[in-house]
Protein backbone atom coordinates (compact mmCIF):
# COMPACT_ATOMS: atom_id res chain seq x y z
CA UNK A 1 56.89 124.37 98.93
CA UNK A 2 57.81 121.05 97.21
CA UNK A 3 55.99 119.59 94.22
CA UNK A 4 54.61 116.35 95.36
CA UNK A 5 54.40 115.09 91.52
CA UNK A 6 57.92 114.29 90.78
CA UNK A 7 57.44 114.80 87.03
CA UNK A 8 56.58 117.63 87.70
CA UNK A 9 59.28 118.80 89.96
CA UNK A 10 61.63 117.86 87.08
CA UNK A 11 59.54 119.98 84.93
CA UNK A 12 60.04 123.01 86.83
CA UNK A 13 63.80 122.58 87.45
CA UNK A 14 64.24 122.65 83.23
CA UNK A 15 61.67 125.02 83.06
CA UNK A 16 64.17 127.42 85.80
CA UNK A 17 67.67 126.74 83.52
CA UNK A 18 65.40 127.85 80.43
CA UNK A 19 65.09 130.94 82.45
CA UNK A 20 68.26 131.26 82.94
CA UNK A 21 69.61 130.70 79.12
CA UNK A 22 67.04 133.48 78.47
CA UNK A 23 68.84 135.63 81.03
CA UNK A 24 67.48 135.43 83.55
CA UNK A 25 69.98 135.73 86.48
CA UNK A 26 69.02 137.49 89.56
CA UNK A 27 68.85 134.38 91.81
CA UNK A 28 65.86 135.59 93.97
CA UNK A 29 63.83 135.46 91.11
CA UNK A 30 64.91 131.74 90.08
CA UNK A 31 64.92 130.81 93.76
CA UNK A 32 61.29 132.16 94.05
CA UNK A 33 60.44 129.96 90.42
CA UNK A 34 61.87 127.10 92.74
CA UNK A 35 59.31 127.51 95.58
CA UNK A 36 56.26 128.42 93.78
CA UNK A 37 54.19 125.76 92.09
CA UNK A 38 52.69 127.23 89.00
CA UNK A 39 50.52 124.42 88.09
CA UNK A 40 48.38 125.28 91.20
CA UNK A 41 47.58 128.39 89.90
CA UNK A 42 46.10 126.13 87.00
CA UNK A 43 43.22 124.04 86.15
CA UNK A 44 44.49 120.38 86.67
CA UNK A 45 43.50 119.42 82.48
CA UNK A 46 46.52 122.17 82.32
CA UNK A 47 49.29 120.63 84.93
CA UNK A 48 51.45 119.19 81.85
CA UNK A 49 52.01 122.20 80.35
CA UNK A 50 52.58 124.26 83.91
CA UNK A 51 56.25 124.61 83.48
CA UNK A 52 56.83 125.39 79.37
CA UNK A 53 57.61 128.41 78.87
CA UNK A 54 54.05 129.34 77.29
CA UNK A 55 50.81 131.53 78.25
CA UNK A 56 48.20 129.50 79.09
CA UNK A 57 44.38 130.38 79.12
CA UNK A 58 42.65 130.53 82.29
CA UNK A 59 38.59 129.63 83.21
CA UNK A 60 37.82 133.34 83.15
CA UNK A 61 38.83 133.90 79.73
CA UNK A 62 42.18 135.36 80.79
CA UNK A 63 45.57 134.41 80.48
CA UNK A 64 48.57 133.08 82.75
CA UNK A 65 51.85 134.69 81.61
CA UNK A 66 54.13 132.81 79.95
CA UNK A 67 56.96 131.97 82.91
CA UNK A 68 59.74 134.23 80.80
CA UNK A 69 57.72 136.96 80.60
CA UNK A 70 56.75 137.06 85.08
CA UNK A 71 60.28 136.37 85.87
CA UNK A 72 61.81 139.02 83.25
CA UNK A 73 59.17 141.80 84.62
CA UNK A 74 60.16 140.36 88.57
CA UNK A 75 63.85 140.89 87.44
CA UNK A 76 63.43 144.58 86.43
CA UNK A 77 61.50 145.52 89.31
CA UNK A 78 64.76 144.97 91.11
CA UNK A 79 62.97 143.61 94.30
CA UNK A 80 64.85 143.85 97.92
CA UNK A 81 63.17 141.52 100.75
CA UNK A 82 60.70 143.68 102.91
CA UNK A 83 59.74 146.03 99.80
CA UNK A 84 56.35 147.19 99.52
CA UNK A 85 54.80 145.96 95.38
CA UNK A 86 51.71 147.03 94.23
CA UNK A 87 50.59 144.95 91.23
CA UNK A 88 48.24 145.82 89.02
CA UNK A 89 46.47 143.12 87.23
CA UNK A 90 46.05 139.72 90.04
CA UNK A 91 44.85 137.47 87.02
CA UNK A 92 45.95 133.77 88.29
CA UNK A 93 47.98 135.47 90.93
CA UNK A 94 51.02 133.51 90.12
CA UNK A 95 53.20 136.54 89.40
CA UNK A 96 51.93 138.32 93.06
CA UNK A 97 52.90 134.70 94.67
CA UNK A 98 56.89 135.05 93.08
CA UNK A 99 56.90 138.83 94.40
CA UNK A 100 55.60 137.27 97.55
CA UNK A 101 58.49 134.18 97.47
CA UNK A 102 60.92 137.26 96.57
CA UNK A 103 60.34 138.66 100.23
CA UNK A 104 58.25 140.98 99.15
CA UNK A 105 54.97 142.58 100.99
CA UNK A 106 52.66 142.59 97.98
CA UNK A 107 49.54 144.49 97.11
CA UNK A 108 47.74 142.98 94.12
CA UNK A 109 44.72 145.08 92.40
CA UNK A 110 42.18 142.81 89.84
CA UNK A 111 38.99 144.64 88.49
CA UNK A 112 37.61 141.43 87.63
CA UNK A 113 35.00 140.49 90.58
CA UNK A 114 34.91 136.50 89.27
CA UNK A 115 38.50 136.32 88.76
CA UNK A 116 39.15 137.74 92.49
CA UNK A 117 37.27 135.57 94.10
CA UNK A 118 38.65 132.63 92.00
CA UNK A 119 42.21 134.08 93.01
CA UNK A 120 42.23 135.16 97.06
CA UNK A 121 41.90 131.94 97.98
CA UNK A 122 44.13 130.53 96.15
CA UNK A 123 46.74 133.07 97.11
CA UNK A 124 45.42 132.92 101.11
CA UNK A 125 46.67 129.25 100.62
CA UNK A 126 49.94 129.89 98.66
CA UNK A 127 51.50 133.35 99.21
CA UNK A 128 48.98 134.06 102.70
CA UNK A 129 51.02 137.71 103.29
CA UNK A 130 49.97 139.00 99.90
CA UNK A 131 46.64 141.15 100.02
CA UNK A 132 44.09 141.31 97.37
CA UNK A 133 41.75 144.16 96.20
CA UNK A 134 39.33 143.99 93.89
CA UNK A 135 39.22 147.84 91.77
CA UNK A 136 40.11 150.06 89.37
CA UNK A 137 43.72 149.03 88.14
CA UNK A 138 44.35 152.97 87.31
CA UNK A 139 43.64 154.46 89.94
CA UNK A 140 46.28 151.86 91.89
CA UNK A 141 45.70 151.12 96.10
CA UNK A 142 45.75 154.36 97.58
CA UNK A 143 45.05 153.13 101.19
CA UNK A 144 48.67 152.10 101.04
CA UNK A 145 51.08 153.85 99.39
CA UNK A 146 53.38 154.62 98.75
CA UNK A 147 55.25 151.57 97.02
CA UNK A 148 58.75 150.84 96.55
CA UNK A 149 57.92 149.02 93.67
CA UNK A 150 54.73 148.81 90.87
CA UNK A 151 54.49 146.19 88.39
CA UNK A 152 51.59 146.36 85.90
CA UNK A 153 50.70 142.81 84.26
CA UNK A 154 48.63 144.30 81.39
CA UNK A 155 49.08 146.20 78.40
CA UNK A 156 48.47 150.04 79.45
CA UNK A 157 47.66 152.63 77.04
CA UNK A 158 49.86 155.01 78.65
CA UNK A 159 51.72 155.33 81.84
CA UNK A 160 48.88 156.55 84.48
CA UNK A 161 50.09 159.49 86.68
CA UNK A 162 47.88 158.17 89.38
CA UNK A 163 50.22 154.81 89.76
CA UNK A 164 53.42 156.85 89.36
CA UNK A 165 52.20 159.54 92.50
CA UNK A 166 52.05 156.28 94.77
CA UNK A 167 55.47 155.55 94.02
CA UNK A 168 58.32 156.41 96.33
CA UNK A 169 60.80 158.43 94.87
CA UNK A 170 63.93 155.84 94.12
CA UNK A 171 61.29 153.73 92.89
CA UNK A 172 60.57 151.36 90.43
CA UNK A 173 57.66 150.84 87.97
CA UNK A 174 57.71 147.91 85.29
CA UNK A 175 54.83 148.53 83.14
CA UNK A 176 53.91 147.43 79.47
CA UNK A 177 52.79 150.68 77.38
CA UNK A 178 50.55 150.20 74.29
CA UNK A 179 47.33 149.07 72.96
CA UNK A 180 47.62 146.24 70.24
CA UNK A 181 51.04 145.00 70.97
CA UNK A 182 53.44 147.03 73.87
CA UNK A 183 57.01 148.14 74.84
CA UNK A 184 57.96 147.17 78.61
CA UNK A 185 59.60 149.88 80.13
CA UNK A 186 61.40 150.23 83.06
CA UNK A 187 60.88 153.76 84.95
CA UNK A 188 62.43 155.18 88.06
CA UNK A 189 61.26 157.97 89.90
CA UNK A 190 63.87 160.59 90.29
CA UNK A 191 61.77 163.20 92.20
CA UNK A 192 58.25 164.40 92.44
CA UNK A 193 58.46 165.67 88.58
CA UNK A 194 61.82 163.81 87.39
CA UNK A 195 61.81 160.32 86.27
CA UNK A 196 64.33 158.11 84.35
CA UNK A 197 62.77 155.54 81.48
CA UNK A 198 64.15 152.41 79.96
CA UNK A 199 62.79 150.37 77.30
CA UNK A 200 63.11 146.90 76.89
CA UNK A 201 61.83 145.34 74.03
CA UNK A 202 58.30 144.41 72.61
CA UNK A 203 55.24 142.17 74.25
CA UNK A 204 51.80 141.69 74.06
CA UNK A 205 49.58 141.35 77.35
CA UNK A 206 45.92 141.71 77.83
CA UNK A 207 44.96 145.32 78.08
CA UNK A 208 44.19 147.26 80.96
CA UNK A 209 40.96 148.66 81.22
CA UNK A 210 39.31 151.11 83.36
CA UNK A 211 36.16 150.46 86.08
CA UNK A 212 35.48 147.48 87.82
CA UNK A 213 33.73 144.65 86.55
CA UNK A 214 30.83 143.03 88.72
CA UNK A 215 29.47 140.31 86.50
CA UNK A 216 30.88 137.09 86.10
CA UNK A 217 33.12 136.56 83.14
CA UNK A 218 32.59 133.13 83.18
């Protein structure tokens, strides 16, 4: 998927050896920085700032990850071509397209009805494989578990049991836990009961919130 704008293309290249000084080094995470275009996932007013390293506001009054913060949840998530990822938390879908560039078959879950319709398209276009659902983060995508993987791309008051039961056991979840500001952890399910939990350090993320929301947020 090359960038037709060549400043931009030289944007993104910097912007993927910041990622690396910031350790980043599983190279199907940079690789999958290399392919996507993350100033399509932006409005145009926004395409000089696509490849800092900074969160950017989006039309719906949420954000777009800062590019550190995507690749450093992709890299925990530890993701194998052919996995099955449930995300929760679509927003600009940019972090569902690098799961999709990873090789992965994603699931992505948004509870915001203006910011999925604003989104599937955009991700029919870029990442087509990738399916979109518009519900209730919490209670994850039944219909298809279990998951290899789950990545949650919101700040969650607690870890739900509902996302953990769709997990497979070996599997991952990368999930930031807290309400003003959160710890990322890393947890792998051991057995039905069992699971193993790593932290990894301090963020702040929108938070995740329960129902669906109908009306427009913009």
């Amino acid at each position: 998927m090359p960038t037709d704008n060549y400043l931009l293309l030289g944007q993104k290249k910097r912007l993927i050896e910041q990622l690396r000084a910031k350790g980043i080094t599983d190279e199907n995470v940079l690789n999958a920085f290399d392919k996507m275009e993350r100033h399509r996932f932006l409005e145009s007013l926004l395409w000089s700032q696509a490849y800092e390293d900074v969160a950017l506001k989006l039309t719906t009054d949420q954000t777009i990850s800062k590019p550190s913060t995507v690749a450093f949840q992709s890299q925990l998530l530890e993701v194998k071509k052919g996995q099955k990822v449930l995300e929760i938390g679509t927003g600009s879908g940019f972090q569902a397209a690098i799961l999709y560039a990873m090789g992965a078959k994603v699931y992505t879950v948004e509870r915001q009805i203006a910011l999925f319709k604003h989104t599937k398209p955009l991700l029919n276009d870029l990442a087509p494989s990738v399916i979109t659902y518009y519900g209730d983060g919490f209670k994850g995508y039944p219909q298809f578990a279990p998951y290899d993987r789950i990545i949650v791309t919101c700040g969650a008051p607690d870890v739900p049991q509902t996302l953990l039961d769709q997990l497979v056991i070996g599997g991952i979840m990368v999930i930031p836990v807290g309400v003003e500001s959160q710890v990322m952890k890393k947890i792998v399910k051991v057995s039905d009961s069992e699971y193993e939990e790593e932290d990894f350090g301090g963020f702040v993320f929108v938070p995740m919130l329960k129902e669906r929301v109908r009306r427009p947020t913009y």
